[in-house]
Protein backbone atom coordinates (compact mmCIF):
# COMPACT_ATOMS: atom_id res chain seq x y z
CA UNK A 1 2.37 4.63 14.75
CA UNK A 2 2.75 2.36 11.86
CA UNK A 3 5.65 2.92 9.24
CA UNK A 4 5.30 1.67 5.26
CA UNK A 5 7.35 0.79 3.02
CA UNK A 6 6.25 0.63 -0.85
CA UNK A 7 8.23 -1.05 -3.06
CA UNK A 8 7.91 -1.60 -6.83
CA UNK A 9 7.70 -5.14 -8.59
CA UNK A 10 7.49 -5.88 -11.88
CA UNK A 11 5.97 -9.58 -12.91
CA UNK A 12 4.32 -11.57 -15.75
CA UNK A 13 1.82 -14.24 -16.44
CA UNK A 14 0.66 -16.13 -19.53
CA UNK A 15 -2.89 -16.13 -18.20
CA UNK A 16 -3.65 -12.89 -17.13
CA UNK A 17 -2.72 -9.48 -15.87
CA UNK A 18 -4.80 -10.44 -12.54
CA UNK A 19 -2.11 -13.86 -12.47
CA UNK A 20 0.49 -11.93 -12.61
CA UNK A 21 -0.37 -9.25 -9.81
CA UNK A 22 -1.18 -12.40 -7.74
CA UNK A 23 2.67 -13.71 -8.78
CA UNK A 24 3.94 -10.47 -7.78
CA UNK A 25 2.61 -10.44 -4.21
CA UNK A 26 3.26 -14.02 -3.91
CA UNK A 27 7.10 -13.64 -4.74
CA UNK A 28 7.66 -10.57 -2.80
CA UNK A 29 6.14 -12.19 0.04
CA UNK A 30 8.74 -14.68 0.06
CA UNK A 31 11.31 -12.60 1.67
CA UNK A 32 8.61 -8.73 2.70
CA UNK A 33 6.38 -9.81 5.73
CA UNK A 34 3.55 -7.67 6.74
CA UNK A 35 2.06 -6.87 3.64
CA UNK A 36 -0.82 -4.37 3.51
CA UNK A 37 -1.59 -3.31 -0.29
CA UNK A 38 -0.73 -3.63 -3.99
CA UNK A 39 -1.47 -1.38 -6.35
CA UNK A 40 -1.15 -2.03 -9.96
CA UNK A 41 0.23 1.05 -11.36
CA UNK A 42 0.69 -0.40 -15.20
CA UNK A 43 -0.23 -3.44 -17.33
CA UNK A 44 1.07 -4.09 -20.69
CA UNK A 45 1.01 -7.35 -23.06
CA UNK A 46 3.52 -8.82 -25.76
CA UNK A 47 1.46 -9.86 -29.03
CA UNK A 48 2.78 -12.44 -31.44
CA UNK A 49 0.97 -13.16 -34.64
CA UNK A 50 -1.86 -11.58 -33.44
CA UNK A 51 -2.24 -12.80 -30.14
CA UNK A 52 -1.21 -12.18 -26.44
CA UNK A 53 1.68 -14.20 -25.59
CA UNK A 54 2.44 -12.73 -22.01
CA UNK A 55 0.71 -10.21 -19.64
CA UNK A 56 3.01 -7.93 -17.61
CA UNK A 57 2.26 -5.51 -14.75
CA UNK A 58 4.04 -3.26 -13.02
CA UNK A 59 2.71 -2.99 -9.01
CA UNK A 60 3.45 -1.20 -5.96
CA UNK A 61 3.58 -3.43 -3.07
CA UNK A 62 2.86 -1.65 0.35
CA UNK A 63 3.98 -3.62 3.67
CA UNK A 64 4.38 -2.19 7.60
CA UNK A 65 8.15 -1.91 8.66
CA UNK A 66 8.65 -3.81 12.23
């Protein structure tokens, strides 16, 4: 029997919201092994003068405890 952890992870990109899901997993992989899912639960933007400045998401990372 497998056990999961989720934990959540906030992150930001200047690219993209898909950049910044990918910069979430890659940080919290730095220091969570055994990673199985993320799940972006929100996305949200900053707009200056019109345009986006900064793409933000807000993810649930799911990973097997050993």
């Amino acid at each position: 029997m497998a056990v999961l952890k989720v934990i959540e992870v906030l992150a930001n990109s200047d690219k993209s919201w898909e950049d910044a899901t990918k910069q979430a997993v890659k940080h919290a992989s730095k220091t969570v092994k055994n990673i199985r899912s993320v799940y972006v639960q929100d996305h949200s933007a900053n707009v200056s003068n019109g345009e986006i400045t900064d793409f933000r998401v807000n993810v649930k990372i799911t990973f097997e405890v050993s």
